[in-house]
C-alpha atoms as a PDB file:
ATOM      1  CA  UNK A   1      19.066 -11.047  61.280  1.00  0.00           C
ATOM      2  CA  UNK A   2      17.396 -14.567  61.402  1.00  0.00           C
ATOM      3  CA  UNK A   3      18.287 -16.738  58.493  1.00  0.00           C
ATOM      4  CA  UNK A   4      20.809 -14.684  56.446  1.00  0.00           C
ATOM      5  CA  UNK A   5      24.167 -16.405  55.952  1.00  0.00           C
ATOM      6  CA  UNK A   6      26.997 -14.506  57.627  1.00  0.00           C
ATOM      7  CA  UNK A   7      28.579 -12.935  54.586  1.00  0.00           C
ATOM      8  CA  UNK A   8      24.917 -11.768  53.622  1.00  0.00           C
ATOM      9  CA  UNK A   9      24.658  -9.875  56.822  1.00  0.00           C
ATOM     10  CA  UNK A  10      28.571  -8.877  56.478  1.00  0.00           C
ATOM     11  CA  UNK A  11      27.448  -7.499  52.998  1.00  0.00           C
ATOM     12  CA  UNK A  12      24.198  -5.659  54.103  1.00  0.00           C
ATOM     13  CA  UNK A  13      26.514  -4.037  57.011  1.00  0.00           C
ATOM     14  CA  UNK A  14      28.716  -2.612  54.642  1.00  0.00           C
ATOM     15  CA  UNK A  15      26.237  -1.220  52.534  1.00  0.00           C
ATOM     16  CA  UNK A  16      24.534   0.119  55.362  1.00  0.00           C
ATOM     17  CA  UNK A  17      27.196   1.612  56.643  1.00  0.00           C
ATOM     18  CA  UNK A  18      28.493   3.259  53.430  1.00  0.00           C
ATOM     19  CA  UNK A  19      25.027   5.128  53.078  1.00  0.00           C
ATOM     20  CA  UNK A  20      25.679   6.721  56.404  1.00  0.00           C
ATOM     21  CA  UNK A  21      25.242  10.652  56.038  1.00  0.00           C
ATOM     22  CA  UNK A  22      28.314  12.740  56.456  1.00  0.00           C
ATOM     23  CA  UNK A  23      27.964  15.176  59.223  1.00  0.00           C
ATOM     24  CA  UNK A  24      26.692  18.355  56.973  1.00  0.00           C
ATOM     25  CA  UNK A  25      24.242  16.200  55.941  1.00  0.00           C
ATOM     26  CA  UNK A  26      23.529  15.158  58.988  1.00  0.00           C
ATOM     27  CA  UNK A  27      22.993  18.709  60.547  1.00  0.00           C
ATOM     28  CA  UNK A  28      21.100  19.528  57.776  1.00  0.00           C
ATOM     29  CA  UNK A  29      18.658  16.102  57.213  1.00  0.00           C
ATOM     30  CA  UNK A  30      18.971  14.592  60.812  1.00  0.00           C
ATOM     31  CA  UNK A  31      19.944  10.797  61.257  1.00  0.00           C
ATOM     32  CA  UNK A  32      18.583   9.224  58.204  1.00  0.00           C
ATOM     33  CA  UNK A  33      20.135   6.522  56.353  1.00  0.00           C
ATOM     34  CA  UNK A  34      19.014   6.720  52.361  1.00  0.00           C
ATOM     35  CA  UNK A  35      18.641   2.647  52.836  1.00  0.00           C
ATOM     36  CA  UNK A  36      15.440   2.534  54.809  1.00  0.00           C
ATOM     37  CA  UNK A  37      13.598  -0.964  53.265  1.00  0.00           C
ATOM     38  CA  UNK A  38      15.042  -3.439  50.450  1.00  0.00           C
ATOM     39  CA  UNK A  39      13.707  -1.341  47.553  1.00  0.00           C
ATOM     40  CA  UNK A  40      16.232   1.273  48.545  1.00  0.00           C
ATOM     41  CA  UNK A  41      19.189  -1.302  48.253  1.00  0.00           C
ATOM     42  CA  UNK A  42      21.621  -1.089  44.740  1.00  0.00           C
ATOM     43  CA  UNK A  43      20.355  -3.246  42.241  1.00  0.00           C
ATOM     44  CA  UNK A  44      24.126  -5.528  42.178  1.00  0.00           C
ATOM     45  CA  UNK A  45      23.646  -5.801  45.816  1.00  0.00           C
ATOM     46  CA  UNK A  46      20.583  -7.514  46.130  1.00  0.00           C
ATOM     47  CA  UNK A  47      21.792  -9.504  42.883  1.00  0.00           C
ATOM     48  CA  UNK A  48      24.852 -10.694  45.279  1.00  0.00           C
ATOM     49  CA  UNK A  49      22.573 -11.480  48.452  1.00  0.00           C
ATOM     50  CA  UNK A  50      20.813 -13.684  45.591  1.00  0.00           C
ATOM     51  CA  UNK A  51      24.070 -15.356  44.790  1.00  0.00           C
ATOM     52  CA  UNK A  52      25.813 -15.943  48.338  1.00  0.00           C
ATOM     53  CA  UNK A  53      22.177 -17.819  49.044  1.00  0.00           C
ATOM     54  CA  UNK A  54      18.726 -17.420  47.885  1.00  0.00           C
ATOM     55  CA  UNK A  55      16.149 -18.612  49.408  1.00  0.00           C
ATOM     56  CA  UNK A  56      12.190 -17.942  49.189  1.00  0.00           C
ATOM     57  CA  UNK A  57      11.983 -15.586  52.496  1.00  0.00           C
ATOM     58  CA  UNK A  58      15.248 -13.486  51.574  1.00  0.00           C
ATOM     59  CA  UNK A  59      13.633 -10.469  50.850  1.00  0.00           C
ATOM     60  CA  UNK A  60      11.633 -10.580  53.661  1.00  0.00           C
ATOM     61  CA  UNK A  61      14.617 -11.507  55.981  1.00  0.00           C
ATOM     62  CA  UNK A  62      16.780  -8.733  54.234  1.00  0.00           C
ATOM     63  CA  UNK A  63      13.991  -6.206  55.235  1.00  0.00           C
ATOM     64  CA  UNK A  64      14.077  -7.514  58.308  1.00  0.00           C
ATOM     65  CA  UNK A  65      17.668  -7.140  59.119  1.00  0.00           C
ATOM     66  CA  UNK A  66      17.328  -3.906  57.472  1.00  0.00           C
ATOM     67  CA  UNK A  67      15.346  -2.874  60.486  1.00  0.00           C
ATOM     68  CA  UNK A  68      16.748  -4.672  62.928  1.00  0.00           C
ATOM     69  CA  UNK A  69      19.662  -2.707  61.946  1.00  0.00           C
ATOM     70  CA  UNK A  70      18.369   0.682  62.255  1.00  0.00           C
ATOM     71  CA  UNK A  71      16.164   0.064  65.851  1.00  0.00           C
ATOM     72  CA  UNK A  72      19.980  -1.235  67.313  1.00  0.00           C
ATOM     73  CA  UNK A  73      21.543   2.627  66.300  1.00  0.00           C
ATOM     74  CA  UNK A  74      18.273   4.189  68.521  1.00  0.00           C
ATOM     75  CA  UNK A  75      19.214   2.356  71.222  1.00  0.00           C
END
């Protein structure tokens, strides 16, 4: 959540958020998000990330945040 502009990380929260499980799935699969590393982001997402601001460390910071994001739920 370092260097990522704020409608990056506004994006990437969204997203996030929309791959929630529902609850079936949930009591069925546990607690996991299908969006566990960049790869597993939608191709026009990352195309947009690239657009509001790419820079040479963005997939490493959107990884990043993508953890970040997942550690703050455990907590």
């Amino acid at each position: 959540m370092r260097e990522l502009t704020a409608s990056q990380k506004k994006l990437l929260t969204a997203t996030l958020k929309k791959a929630e499980p529902s609850a079936t799935a949930k009591a069925v699969l546990g607690e996991r998000n299908t969006i566990q590393r960049v790869e597993d982001l939608p191709s026009e997402i990352w195309n947009k990330l690239e657009e509001m601001n790419d820079t040479e460390i963005l997939y490493q910071e959107v990884d990043r945040f993508i953890d970040d994001w997942h550690w703050a739920k455990l907590r």
